[in-house]
C-alpha atoms as a PDB file:
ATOM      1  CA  UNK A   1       0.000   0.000   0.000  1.00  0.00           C
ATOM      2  CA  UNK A   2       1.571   3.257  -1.025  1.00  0.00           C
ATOM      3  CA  UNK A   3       1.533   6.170   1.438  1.00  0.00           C
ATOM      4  CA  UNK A   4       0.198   9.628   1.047  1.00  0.00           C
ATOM      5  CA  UNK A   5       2.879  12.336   0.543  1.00  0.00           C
ATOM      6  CA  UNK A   6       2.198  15.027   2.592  1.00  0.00           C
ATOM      7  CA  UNK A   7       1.471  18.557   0.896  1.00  0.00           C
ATOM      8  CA  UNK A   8       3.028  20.508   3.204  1.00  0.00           C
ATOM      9  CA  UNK A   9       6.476  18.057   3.312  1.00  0.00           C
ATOM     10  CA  UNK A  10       9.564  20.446   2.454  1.00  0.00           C
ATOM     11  CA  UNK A  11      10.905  19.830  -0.408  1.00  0.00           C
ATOM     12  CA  UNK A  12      14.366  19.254   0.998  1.00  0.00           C
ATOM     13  CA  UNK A  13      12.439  15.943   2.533  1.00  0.00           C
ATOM     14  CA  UNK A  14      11.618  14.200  -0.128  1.00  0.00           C
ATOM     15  CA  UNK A  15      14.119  11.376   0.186  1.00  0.00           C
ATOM     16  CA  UNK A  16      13.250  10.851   3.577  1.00  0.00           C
ATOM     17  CA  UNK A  17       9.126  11.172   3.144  1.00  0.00           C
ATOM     18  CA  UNK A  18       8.517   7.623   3.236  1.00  0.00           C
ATOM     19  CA  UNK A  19       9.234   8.102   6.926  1.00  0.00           C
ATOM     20  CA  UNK A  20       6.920  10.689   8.036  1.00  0.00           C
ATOM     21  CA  UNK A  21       4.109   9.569  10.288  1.00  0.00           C
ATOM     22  CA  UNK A  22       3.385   7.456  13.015  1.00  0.00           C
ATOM     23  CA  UNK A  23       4.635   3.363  13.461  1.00  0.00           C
ATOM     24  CA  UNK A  24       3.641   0.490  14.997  1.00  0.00           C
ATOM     25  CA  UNK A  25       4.971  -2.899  15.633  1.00  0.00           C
ATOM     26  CA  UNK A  26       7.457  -5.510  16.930  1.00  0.00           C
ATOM     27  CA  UNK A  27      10.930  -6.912  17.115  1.00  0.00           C
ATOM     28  CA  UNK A  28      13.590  -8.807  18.934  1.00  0.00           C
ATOM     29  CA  UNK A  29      17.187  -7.396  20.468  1.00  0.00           C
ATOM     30  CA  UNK A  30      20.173  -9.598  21.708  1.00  0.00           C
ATOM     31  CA  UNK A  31      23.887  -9.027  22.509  1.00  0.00           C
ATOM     32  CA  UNK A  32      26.545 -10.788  24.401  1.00  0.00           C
ATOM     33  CA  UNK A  33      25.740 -10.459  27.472  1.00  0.00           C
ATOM     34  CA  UNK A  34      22.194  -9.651  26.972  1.00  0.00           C
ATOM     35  CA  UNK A  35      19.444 -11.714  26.524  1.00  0.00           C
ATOM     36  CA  UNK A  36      17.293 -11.814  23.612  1.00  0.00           C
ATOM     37  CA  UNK A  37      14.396 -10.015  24.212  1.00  0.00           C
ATOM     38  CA  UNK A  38      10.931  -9.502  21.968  1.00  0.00           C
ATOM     39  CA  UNK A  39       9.453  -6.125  21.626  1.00  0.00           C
ATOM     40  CA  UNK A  40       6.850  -3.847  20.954  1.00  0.00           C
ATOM     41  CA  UNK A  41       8.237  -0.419  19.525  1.00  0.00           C
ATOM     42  CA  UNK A  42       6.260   3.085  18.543  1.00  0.00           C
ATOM     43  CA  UNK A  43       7.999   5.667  16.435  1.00  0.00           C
ATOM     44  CA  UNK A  44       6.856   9.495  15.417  1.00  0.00           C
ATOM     45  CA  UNK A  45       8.297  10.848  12.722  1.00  0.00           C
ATOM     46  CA  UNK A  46       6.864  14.282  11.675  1.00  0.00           C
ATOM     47  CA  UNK A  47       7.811  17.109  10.377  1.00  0.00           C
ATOM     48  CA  UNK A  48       6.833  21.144  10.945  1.00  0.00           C
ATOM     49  CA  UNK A  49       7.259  22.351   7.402  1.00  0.00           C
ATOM     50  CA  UNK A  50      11.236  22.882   8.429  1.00  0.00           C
ATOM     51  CA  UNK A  51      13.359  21.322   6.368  1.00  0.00           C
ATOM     52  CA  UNK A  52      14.101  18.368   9.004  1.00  0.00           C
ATOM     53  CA  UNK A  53      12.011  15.615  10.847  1.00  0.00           C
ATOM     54  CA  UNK A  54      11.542  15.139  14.364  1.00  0.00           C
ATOM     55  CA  UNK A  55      12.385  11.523  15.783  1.00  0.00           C
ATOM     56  CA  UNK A  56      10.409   9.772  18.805  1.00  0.00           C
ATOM     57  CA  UNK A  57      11.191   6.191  19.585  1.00  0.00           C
ATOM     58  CA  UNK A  58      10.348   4.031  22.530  1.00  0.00           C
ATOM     59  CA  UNK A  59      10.880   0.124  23.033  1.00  0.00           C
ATOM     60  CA  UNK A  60       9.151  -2.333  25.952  1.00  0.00           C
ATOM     61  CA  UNK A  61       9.511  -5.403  26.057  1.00  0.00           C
ATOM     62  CA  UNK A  62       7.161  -8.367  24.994  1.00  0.00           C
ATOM     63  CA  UNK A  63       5.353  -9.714  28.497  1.00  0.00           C
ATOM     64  CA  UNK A  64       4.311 -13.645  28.701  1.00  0.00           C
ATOM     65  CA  UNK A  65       0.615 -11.850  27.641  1.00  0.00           C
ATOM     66  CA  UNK A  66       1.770 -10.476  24.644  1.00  0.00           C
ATOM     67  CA  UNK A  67       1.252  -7.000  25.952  1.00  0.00           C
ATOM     68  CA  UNK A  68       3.665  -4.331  26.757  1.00  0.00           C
ATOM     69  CA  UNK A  69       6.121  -4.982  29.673  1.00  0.00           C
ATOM     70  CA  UNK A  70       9.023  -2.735  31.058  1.00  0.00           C
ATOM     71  CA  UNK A  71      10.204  -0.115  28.888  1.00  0.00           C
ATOM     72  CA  UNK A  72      13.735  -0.989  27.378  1.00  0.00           C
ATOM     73  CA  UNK A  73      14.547   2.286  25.257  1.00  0.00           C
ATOM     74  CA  UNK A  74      13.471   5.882  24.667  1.00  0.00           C
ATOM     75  CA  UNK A  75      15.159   7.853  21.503  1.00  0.00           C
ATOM     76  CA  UNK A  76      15.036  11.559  20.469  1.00  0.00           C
ATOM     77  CA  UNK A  77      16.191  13.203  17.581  1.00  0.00           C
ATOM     78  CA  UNK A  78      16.531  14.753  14.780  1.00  0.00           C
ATOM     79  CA  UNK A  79      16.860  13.368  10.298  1.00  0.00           C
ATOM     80  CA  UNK A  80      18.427  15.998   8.429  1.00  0.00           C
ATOM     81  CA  UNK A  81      18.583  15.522   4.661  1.00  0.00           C
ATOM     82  CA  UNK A  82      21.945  17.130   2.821  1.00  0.00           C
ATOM     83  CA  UNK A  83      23.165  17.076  -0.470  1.00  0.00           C
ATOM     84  CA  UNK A  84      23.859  14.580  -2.394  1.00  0.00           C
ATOM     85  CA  UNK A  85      21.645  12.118  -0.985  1.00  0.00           C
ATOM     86  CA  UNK A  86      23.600  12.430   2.274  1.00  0.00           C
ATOM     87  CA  UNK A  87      21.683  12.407   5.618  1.00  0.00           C
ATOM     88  CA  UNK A  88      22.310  12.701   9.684  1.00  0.00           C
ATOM     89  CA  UNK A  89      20.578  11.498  12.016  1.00  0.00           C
ATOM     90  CA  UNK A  90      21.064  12.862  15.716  1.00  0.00           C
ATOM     91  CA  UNK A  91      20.128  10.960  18.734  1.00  0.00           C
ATOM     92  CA  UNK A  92      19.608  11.607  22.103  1.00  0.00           C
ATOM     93  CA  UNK A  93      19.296   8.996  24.903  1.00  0.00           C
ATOM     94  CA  UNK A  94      17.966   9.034  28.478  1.00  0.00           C
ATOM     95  CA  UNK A  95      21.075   7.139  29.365  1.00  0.00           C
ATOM     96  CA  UNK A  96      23.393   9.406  29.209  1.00  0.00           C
ATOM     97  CA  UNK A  97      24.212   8.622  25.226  1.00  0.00           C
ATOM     98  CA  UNK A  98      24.024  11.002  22.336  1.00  0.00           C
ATOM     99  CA  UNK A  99      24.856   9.943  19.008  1.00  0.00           C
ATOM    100  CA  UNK A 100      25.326  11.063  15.262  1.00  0.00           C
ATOM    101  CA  UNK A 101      24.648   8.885  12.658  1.00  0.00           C
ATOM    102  CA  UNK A 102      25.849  10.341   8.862  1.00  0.00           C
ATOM    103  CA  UNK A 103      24.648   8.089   5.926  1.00  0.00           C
ATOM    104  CA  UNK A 104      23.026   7.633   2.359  1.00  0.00           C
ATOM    105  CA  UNK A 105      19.786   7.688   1.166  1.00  0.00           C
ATOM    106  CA  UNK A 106      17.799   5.434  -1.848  1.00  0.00           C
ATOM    107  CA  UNK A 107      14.376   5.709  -2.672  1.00  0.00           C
ATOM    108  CA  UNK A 108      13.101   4.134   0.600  1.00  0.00           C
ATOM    109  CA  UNK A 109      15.940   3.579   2.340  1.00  0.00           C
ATOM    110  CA  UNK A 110      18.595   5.443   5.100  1.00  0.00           C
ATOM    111  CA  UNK A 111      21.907   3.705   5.813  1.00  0.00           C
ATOM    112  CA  UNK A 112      23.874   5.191   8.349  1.00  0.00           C
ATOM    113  CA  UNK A 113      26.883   4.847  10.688  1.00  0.00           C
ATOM    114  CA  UNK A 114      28.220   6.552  13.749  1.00  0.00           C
ATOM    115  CA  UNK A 115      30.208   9.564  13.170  1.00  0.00           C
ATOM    116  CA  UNK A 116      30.247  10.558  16.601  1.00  0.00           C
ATOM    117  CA  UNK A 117      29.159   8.997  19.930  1.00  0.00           C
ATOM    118  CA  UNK A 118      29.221  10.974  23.295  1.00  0.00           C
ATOM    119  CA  UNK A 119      28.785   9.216  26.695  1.00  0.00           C
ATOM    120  CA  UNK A 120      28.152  10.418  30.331  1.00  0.00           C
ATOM    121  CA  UNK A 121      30.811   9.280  32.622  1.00  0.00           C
ATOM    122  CA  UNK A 122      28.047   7.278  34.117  1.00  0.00           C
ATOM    123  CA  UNK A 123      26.547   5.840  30.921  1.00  0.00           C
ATOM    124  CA  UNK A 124      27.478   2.095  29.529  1.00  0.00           C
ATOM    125  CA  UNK A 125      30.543   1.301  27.814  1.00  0.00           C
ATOM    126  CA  UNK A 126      29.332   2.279  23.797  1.00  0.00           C
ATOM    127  CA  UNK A 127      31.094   2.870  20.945  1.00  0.00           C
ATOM    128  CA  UNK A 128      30.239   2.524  17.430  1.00  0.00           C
ATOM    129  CA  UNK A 129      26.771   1.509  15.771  1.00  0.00           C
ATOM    130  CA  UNK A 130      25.105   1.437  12.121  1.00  0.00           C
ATOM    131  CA  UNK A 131      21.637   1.603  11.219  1.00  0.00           C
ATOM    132  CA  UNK A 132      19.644   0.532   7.980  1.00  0.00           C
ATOM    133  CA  UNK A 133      15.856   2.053   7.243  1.00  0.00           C
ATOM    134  CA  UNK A 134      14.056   0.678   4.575  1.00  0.00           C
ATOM    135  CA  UNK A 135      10.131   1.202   3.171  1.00  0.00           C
ATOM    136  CA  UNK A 136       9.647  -2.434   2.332  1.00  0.00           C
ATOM    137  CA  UNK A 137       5.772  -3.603   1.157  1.00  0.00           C
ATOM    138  CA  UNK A 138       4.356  -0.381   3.053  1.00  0.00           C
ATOM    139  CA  UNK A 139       6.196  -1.246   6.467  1.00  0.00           C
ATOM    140  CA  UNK A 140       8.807   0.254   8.405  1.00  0.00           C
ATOM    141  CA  UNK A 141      11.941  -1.917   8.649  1.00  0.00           C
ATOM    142  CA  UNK A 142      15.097  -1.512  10.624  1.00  0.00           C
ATOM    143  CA  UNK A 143      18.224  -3.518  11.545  1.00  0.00           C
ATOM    144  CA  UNK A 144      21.048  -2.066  14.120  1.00  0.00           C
ATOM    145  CA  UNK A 145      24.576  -3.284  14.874  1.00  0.00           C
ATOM    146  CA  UNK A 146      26.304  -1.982  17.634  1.00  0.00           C
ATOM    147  CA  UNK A 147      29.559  -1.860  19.527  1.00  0.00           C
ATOM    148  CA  UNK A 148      29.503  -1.816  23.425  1.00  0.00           C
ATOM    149  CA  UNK A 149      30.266  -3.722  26.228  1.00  0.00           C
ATOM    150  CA  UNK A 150      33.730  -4.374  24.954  1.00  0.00           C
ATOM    151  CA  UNK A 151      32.217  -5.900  22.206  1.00  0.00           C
ATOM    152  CA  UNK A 152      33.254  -5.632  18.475  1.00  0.00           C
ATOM    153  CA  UNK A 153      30.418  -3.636  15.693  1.00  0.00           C
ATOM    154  CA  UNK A 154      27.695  -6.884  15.531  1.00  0.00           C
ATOM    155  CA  UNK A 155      23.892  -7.361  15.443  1.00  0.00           C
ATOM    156  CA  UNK A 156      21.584  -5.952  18.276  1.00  0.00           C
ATOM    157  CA  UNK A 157      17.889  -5.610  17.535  1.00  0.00           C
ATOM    158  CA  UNK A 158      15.969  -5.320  14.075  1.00  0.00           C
ATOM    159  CA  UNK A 159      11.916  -4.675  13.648  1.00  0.00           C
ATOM    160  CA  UNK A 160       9.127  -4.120  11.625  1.00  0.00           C
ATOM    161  CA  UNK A 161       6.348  -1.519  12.158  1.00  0.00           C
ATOM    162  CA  UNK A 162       3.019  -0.744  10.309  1.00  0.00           C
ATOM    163  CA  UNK A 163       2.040   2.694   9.889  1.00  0.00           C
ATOM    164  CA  UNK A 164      -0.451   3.505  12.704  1.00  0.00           C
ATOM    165  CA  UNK A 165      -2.595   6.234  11.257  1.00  0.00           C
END
């Protein structure tokens, strides 16, 4: 199902509009040292006729139920399209982790890779991650490695997400 391009969408977004709106769904994280975990994400993408979008992400985990359960992750941030087909995203974590993510975009897709990461003193041991964003049969579909813990760049979590509105 193709998705409605926004009238008001800058044109400066374009290669990102596949993005805009609001998502839905689930996926599974895991790491050494972690245990895998299934969960239930929401994401807000939107846009106030600037030529960037604004980034909301939060993660709980799966319960027994199938329902929400503890919240794992909360994300804030910022996509800003450059030349080229260039893009950053910048991402701010209640953890005590900020991040910048630089990249490439395709018709319906980001790929992107840490540029910078900036830690509290009392945040977790992080260093390095890449992200991949793709528009696949009208859902939202994303795969992260990451490097932490001591641990070399590998996979962490991955989902898929409907559009919710």
């Amino acid at each position: 199902m193709p998705f409605e391009l926004d009238p008001d969408l800058p044109p400066a977004l374009a290669p990102l509009a596949w993005l805009v709106g609001r998502w839905e769904g689930r996926g599974v994280l895991g790491y050494p040292g972690v245990d895998s975990v299934n969960f239930v994400q929401e994401i807000e993408c939107r846009h106030d006729k600037q030529p960037f979008l604004s980034w909301s992400a939060r993660m709980w985990e799966v319960g027994d139920d199938g329902e929400r359960g503890k919240p794992l992750a909360t994300e804030l941030g910022f996509w800003r399209p450059l030349p080229d087909n260039e893009v950053e995203l910048l991402l701010a974590h209640p953890t005590g982790v900020v991040e910048m993510y630089v990249g490439t975009t395709e018709p319906a897709k980001a790929q992107l890779q840490t540029d910078a990461v900036v830690r509290s003193p009392q945040a977790e041991e992080y260093t390095a991650a890449t992200r991949l964003y793709g528009y696949v049969h009208s859902n939202l579909m994303w795969a992260m490695d990451m490097a932490a813990k001591g641990q070399p760049l590998q996979t962490y979590a991955s989902a898929e997400l409907q559009r919710a509105q």
